[in-house]
PDB file of N, CA and C in Angstrom:
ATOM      1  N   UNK A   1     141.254  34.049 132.773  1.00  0.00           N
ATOM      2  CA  UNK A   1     141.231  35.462 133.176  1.00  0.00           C
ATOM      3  C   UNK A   1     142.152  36.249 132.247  1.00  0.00           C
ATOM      4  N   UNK A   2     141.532  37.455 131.885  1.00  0.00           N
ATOM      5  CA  UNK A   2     142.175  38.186 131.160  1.00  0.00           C
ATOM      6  C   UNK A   2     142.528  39.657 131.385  1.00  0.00           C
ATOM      7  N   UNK A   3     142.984  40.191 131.146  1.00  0.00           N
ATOM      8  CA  UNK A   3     142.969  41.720 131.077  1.00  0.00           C
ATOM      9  C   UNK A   3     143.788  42.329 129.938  1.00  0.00           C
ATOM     10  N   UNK A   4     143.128  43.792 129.327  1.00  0.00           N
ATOM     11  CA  UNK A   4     143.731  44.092 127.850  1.00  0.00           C
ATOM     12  C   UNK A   4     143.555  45.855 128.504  1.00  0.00           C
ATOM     13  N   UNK A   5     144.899  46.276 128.411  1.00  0.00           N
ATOM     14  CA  UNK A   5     144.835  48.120 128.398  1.00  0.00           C
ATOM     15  C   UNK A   5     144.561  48.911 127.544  1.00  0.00           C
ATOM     16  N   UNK A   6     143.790  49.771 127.568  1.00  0.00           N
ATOM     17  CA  UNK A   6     143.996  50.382 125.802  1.00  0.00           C
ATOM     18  C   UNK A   6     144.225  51.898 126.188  1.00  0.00           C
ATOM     19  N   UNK A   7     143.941  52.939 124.969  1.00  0.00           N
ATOM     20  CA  UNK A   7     143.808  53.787 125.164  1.00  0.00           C
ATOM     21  C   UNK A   7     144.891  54.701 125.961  1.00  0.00           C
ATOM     22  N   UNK A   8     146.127  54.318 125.675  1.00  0.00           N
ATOM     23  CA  UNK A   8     147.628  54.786 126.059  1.00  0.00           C
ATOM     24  C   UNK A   8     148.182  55.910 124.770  1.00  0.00           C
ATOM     25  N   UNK A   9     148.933  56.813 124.801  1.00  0.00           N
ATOM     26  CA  UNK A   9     149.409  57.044 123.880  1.00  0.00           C
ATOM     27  C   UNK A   9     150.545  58.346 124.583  1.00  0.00           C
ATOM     28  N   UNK A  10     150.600  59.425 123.245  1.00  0.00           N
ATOM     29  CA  UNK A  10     151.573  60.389 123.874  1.00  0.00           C
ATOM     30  C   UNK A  10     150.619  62.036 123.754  1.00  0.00           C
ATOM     31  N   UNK A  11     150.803  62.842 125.043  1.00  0.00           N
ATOM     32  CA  UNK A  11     150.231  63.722 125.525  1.00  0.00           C
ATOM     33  C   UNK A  11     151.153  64.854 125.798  1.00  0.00           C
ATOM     34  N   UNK A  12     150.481  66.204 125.516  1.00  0.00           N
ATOM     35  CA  UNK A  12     151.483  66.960 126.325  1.00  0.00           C
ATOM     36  C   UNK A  12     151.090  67.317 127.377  1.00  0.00           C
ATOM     37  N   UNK A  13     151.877  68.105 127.931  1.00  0.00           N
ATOM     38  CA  UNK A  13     151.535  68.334 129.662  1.00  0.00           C
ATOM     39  C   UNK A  13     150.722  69.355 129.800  1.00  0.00           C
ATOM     40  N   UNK A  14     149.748  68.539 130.467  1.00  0.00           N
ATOM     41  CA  UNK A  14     148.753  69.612 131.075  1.00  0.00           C
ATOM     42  C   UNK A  14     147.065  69.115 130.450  1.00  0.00           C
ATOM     43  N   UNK A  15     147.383  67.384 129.268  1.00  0.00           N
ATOM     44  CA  UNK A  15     146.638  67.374 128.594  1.00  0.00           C
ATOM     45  C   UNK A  15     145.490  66.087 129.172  1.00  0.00           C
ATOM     46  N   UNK A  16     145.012  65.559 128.452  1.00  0.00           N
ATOM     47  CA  UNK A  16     144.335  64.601 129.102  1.00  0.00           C
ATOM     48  C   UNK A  16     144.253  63.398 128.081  1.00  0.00           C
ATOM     49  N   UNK A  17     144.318  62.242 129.260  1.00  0.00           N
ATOM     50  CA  UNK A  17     143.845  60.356 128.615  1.00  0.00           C
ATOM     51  C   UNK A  17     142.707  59.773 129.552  1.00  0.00           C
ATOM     52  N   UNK A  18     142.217  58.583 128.122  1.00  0.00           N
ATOM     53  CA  UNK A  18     141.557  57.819 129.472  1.00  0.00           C
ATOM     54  C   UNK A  18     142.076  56.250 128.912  1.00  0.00           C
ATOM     55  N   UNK A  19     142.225  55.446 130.097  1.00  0.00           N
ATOM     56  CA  UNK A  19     142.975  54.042 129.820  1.00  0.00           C
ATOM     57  C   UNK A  19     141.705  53.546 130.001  1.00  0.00           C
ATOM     58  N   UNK A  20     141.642  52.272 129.551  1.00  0.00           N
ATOM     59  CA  UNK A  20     140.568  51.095 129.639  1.00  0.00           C
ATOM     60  C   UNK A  20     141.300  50.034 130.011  1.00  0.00           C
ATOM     61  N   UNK A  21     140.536  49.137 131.041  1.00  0.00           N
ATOM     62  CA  UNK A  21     140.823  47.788 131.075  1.00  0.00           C
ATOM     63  C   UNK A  21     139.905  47.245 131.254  1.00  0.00           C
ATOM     64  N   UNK A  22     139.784  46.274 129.815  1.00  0.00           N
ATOM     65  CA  UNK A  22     138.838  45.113 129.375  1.00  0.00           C
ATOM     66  C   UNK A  22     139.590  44.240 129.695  1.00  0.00           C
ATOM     67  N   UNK A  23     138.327  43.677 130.739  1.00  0.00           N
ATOM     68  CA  UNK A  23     138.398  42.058 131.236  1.00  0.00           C
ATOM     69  C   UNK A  23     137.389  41.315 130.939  1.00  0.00           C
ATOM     70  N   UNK A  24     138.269  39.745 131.051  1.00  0.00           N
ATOM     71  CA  UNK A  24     137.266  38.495 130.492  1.00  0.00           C
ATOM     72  C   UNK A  24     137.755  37.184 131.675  1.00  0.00           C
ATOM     73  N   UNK A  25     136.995  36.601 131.788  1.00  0.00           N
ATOM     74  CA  UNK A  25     137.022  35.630 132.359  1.00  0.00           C
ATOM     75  C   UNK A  25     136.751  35.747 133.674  1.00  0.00           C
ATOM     76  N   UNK A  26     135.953  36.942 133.993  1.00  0.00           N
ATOM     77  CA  UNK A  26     135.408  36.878 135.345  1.00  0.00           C
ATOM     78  C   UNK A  26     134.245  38.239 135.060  1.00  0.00           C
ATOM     79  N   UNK A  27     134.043  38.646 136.507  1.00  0.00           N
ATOM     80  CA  UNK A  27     133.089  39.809 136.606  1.00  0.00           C
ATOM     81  C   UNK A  27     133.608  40.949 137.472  1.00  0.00           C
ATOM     82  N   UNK A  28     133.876  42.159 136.953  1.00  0.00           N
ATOM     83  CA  UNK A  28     134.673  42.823 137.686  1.00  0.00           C
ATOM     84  C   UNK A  28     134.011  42.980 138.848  1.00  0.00           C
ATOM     85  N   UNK A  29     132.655  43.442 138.902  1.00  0.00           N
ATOM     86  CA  UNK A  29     131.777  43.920 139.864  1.00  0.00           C
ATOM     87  C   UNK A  29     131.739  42.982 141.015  1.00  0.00           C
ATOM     88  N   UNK A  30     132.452  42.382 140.990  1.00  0.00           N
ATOM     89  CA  UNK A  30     133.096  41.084 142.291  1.00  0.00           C
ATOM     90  C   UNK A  30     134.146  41.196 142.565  1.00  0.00           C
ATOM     91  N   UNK A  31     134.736  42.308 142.361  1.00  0.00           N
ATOM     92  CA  UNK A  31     136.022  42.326 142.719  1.00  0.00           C
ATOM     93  C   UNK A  31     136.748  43.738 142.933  1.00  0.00           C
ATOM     94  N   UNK A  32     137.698  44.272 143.756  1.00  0.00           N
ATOM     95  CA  UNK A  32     138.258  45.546 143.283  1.00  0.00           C
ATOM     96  C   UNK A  32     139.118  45.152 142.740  1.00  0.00           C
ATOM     97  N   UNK A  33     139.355  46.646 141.888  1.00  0.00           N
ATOM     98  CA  UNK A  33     140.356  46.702 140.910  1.00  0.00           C
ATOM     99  C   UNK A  33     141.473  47.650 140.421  1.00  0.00           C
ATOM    100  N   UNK A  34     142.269  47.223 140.168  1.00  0.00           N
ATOM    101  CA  UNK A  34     143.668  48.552 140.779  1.00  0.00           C
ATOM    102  C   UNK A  34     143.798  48.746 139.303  1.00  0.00           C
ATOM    103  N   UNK A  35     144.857  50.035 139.368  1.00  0.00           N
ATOM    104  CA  UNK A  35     145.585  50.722 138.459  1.00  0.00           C
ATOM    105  C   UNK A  35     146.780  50.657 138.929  1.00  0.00           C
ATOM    106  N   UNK A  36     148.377  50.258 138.652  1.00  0.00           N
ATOM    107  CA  UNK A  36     149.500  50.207 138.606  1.00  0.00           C
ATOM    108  C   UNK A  36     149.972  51.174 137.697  1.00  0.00           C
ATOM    109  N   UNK A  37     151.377  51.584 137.748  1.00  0.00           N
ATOM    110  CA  UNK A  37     152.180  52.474 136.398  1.00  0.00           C
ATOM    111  C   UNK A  37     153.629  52.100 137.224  1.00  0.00           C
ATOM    112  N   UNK A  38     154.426  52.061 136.097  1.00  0.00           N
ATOM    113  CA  UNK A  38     156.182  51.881 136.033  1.00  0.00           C
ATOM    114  C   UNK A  38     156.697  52.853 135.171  1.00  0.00           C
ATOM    115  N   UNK A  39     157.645  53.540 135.757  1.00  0.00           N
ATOM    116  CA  UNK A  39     158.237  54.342 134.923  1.00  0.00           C
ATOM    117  C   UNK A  39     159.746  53.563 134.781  1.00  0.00           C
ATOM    118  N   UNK A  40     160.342  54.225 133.635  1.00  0.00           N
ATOM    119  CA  UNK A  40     161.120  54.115 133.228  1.00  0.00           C
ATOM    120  C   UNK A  40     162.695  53.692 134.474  1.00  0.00           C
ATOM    121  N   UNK A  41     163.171  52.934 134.984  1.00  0.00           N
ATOM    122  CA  UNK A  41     163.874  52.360 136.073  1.00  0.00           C
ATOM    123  C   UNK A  41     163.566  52.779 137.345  1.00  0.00           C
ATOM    124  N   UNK A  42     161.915  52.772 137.247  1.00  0.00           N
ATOM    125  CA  UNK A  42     161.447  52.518 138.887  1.00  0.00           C
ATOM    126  C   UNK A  42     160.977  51.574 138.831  1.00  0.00           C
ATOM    127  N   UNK A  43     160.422  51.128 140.098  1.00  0.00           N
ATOM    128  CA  UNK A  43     159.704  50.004 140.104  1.00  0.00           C
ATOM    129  C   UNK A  43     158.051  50.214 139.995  1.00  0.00           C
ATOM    130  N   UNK A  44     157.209  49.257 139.869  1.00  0.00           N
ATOM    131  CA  UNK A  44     155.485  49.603 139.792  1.00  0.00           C
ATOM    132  C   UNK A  44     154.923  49.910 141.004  1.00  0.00           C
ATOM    133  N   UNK A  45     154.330  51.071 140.332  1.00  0.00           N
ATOM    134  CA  UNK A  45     153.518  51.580 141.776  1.00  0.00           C
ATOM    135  C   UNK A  45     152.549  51.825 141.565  1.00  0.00           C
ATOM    136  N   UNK A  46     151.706  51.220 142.724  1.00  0.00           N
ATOM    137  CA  UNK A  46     150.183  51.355 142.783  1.00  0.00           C
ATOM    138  C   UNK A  46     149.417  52.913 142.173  1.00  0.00           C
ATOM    139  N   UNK A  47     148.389  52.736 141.832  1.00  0.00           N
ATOM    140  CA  UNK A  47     147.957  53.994 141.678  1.00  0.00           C
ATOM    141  C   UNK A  47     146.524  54.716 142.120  1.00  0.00           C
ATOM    142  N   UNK A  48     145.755  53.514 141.720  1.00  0.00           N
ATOM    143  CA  UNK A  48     144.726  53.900 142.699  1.00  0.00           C
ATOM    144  C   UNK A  48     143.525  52.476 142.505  1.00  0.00           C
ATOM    145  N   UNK A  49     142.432  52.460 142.746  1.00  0.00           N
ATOM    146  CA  UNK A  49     141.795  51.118 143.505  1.00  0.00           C
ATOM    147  C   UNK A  49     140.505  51.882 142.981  1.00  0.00           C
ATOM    148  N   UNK A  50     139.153  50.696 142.477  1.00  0.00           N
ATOM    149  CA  UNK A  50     137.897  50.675 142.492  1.00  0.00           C
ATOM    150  C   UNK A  50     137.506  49.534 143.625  1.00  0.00           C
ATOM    151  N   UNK A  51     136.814  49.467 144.926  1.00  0.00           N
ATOM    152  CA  UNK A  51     136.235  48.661 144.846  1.00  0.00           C
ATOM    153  C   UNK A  51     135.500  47.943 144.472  1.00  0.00           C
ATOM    154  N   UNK A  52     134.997  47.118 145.339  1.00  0.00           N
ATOM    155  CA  UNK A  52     133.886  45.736 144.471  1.00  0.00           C
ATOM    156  C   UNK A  52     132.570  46.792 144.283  1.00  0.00           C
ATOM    157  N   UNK A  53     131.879  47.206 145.405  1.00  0.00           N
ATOM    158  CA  UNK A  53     131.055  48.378 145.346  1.00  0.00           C
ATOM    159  C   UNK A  53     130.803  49.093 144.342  1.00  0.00           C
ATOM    160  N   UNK A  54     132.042  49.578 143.741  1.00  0.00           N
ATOM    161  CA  UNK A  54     132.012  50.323 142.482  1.00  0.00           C
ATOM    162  C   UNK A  54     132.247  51.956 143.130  1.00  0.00           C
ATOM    163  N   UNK A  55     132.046  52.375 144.343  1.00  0.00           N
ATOM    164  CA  UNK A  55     131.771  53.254 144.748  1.00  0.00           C
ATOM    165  C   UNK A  55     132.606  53.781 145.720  1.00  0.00           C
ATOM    166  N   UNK A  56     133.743  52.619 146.067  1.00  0.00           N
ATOM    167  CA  UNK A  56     134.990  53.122 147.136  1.00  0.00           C
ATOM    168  C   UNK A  56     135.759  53.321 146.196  1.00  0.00           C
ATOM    169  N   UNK A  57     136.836  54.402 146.360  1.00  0.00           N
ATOM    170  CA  UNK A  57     138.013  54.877 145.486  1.00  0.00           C
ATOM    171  C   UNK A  57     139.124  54.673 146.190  1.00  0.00           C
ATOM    172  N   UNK A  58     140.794  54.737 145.878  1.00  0.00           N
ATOM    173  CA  UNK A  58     141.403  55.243 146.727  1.00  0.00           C
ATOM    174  C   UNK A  58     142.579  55.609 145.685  1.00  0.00           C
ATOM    175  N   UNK A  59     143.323  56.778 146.262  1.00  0.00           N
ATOM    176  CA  UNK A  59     144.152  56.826 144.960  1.00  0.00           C
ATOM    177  C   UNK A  59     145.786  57.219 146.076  1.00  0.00           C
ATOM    178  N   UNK A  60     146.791  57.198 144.898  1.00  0.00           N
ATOM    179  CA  UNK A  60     148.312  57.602 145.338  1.00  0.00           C
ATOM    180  C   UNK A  60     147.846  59.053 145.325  1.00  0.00           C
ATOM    181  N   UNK A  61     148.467  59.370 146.510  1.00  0.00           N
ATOM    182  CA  UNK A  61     148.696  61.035 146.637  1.00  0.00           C
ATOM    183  C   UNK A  61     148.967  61.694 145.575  1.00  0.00           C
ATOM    184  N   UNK A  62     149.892  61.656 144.630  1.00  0.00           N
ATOM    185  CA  UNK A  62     150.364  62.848 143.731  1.00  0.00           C
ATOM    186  C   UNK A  62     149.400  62.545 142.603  1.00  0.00           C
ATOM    187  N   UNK A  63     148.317  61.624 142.340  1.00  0.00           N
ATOM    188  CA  UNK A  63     147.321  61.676 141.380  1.00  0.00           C
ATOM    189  C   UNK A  63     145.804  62.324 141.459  1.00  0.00           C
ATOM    190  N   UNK A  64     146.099  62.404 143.219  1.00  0.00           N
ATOM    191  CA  UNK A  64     143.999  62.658 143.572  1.00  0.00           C
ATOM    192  C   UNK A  64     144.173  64.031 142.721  1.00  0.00           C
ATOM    193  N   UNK A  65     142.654  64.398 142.927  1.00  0.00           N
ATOM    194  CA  UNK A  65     142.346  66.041 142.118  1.00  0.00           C
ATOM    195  C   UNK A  65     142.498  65.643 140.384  1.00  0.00           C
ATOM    196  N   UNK A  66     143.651  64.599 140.051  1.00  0.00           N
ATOM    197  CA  UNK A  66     143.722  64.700 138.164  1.00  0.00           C
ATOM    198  C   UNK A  66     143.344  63.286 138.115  1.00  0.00           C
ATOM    199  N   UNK A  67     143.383  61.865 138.911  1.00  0.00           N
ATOM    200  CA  UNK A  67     142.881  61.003 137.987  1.00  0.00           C
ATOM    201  C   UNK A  67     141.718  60.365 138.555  1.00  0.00           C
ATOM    202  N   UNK A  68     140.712  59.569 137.908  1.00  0.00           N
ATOM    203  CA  UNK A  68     139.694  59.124 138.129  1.00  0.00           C
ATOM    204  C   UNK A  68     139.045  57.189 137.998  1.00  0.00           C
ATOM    205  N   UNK A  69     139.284  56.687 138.676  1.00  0.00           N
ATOM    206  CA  UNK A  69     139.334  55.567 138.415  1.00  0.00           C
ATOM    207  C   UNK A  69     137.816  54.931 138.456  1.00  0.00           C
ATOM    208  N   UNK A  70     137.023  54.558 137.324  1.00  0.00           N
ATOM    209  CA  UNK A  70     135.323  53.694 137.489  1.00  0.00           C
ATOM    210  C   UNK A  70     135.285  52.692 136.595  1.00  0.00           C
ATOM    211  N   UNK A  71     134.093  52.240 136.489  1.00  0.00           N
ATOM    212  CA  UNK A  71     134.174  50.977 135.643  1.00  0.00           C
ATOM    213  C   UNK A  71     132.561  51.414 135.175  1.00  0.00           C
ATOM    214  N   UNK A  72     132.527  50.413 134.093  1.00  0.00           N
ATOM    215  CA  UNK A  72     131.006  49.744 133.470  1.00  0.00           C
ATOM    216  C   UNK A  72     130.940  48.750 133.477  1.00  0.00           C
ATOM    217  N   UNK A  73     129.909  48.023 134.534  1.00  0.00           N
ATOM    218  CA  UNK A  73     129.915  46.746 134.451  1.00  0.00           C
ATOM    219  C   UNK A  73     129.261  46.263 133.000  1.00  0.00           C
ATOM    220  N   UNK A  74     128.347  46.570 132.496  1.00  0.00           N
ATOM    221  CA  UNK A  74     127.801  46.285 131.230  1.00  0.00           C
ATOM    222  C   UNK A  74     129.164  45.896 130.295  1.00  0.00           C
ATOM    223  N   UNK A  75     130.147  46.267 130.427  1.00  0.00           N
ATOM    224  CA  UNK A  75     131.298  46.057 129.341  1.00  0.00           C
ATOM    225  C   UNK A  75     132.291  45.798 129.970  1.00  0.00           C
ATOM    226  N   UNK A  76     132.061  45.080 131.191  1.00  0.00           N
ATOM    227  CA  UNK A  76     133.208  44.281 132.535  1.00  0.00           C
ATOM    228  C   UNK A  76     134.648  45.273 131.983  1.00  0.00           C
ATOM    229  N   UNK A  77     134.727  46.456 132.224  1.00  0.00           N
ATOM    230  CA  UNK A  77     135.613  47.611 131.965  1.00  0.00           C
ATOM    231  C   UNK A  77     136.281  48.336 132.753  1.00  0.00           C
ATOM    232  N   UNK A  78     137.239  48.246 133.461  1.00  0.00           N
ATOM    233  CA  UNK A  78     138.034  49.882 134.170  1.00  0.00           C
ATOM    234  C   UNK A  78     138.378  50.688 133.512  1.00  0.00           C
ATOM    235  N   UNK A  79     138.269  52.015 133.925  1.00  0.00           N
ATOM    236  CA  UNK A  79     138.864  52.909 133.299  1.00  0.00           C
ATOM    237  C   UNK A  79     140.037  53.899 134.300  1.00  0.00           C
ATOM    238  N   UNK A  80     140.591  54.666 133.970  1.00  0.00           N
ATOM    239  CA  UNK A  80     141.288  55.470 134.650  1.00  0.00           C
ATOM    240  C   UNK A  80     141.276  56.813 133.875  1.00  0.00           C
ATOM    241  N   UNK A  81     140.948  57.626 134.311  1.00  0.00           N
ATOM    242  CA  UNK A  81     140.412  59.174 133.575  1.00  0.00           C
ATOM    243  C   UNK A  81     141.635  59.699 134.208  1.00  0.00           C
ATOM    244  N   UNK A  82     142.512  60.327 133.048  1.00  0.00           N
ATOM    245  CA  UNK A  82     143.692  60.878 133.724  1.00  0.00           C
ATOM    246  C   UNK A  82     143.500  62.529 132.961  1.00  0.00           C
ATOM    247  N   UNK A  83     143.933  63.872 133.983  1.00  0.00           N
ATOM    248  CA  UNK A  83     143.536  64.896 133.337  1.00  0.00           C
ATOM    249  C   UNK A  83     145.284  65.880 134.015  1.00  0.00           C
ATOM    250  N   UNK A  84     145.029  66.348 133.301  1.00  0.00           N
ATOM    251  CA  UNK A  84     146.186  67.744 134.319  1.00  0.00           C
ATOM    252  C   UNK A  84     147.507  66.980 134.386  1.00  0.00           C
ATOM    253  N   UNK A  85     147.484  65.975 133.086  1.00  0.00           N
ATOM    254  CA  UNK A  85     148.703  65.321 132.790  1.00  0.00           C
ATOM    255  C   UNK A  85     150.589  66.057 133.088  1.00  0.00           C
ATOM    256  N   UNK A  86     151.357  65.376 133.771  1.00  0.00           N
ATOM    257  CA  UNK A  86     152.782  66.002 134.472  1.00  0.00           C
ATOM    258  C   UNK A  86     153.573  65.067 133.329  1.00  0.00           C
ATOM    259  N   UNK A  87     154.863  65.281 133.208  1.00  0.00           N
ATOM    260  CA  UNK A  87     155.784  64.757 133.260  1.00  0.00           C
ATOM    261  C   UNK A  87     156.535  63.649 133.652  1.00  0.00           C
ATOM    262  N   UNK A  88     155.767  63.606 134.873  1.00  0.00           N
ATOM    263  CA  UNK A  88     156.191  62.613 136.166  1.00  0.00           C
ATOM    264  C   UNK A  88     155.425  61.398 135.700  1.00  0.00           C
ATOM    265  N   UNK A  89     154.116  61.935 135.145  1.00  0.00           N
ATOM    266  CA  UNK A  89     153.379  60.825 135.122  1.00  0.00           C
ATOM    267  C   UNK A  89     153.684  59.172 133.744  1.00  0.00           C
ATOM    268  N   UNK A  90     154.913  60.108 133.024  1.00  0.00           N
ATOM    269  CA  UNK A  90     155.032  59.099 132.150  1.00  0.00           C
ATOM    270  C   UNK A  90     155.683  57.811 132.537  1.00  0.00           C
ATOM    271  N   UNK A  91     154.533  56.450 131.964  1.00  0.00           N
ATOM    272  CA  UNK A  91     154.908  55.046 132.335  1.00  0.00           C
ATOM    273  C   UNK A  91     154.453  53.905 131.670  1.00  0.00           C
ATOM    274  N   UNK A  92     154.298  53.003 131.934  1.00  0.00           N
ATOM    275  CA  UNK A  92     153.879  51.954 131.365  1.00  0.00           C
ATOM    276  C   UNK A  92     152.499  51.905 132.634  1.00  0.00           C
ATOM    277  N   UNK A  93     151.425  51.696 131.902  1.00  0.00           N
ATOM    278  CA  UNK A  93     150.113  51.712 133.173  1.00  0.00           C
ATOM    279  C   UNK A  93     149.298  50.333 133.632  1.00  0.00           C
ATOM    280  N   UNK A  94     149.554  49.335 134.317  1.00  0.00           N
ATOM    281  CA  UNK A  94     148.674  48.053 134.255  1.00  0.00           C
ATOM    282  C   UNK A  94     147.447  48.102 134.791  1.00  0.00           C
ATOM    283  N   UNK A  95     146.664  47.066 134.322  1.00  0.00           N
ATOM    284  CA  UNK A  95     145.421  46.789 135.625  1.00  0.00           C
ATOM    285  C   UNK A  95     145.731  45.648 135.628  1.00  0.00           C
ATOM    286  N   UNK A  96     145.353  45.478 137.433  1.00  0.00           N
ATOM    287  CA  UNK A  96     145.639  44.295 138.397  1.00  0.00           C
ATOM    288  C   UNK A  96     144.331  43.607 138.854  1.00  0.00           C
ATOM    289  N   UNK A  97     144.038  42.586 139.001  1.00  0.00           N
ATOM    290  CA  UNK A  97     142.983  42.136 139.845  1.00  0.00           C
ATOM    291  C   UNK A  97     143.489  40.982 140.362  1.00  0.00           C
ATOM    292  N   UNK A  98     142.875  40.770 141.571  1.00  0.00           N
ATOM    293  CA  UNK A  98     143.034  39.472 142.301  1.00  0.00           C
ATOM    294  C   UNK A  98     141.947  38.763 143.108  1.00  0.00           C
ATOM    295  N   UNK A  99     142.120  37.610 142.236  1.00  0.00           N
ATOM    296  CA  UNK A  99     141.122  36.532 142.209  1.00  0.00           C
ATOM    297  C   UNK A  99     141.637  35.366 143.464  1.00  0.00           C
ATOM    298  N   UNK A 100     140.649  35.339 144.356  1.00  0.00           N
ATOM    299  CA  UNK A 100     140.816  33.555 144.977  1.00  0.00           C
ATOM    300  C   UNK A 100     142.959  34.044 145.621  1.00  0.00           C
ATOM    301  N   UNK A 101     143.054  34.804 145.770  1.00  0.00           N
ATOM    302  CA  UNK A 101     144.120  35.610 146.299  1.00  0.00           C
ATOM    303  C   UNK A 101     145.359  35.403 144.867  1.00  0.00           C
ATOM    304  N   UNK A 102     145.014  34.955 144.017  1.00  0.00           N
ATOM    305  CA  UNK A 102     146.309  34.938 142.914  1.00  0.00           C
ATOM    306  C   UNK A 102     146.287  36.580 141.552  1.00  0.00           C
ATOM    307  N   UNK A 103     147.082  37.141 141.683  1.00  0.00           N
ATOM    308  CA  UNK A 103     147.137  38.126 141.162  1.00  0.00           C
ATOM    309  C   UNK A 103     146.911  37.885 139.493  1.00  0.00           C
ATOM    310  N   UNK A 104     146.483  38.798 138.807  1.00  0.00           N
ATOM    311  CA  UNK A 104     146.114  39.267 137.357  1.00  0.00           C
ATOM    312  C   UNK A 104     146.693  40.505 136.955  1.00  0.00           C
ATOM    313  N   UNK A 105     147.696  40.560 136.096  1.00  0.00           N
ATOM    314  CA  UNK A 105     148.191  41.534 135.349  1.00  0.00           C
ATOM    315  C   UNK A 105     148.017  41.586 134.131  1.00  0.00           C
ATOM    316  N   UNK A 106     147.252  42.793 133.408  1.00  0.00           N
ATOM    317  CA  UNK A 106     147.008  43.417 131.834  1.00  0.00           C
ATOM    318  C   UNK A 106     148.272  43.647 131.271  1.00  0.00           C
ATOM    319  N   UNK A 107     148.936  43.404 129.653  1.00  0.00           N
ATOM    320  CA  UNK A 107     150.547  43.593 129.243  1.00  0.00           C
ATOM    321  C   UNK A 107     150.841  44.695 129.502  1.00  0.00           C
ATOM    322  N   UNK A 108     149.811  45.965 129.736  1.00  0.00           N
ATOM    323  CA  UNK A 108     150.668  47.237 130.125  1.00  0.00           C
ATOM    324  C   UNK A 108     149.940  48.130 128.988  1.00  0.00           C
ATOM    325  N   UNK A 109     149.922  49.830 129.163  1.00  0.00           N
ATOM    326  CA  UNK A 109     149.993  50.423 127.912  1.00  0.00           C
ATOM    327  C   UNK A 109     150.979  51.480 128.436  1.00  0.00           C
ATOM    328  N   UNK A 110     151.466  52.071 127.432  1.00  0.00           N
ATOM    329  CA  UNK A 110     152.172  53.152 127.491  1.00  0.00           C
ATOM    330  C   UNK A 110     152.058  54.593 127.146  1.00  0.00           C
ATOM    331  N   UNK A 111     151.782  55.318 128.485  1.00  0.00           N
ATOM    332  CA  UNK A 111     152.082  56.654 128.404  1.00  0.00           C
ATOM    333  C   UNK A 111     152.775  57.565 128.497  1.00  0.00           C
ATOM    334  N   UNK A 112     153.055  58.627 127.305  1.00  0.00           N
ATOM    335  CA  UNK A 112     154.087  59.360 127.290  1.00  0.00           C
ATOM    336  C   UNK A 112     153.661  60.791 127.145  1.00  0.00           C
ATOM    337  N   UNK A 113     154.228  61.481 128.483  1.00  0.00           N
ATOM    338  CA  UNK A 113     153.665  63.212 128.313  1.00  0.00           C
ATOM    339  C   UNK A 113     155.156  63.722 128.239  1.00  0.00           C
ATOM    340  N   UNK A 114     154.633  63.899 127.230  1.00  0.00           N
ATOM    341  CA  UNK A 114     156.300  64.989 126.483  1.00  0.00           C
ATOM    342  C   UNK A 114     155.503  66.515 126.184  1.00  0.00           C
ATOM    343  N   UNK A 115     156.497  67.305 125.885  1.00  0.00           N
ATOM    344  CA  UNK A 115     155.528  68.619 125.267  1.00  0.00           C
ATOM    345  C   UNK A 115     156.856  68.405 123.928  1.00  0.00           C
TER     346      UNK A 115
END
């Protein structure tokens, strides 16, 4: 099992990203799949959830309205569509999945909204 983040970089506020997480060694569409972020001496916090469905969402309060979490199964892919980028939001961003109940963590990418 794998997972790889991409599509991190630095933004100014107010601007927009979209993260990817390419996975291997399974099928996402069997599974839900989260978005995590850590900021700088907090701890990781959830961010928002695809189900297996593809079609249940759920997100952290201070993200609904700006981010968007879907996948393509054709390219076993999450994404997270982030728009109306804050300040707040700068972190390191993972995707999580959990298989057979043992967790999967991607190395992370890093986003930075500076102006």
């Amino acid at each position: 099992v794998q997972l790889v983040e991409s599509g991190g970089g630095l933004v100014q506020p107010g601007g927009s990203l979209r993260l990817s997480c390419a996975a291997s060694g399974f099928t996402i569409s069997s599974y839900a799949m989260r978005w995590y972020r850590q900021a700088p001496g907090k701890e990781r916090e959830w961010v928002a959830t695809i189900g297996s469905d593809g079609a249940t969402t759920y997100y952290k309060d201070s993200v609904k309205g700006r981010f968007t979490i879907s996948r393509d199964t054709a390219k076993n892919t999450v994404y997270l569509q982030m728009s109306s980028l804050k300040f707040d939001d700068t972190a390191v961003y993972y995707c999580k999945a959990v298989l057979v109940g043992s967790p999967y963590w991607g190395p992370g990418i890093q986003v930075t909204v500076s102006s």
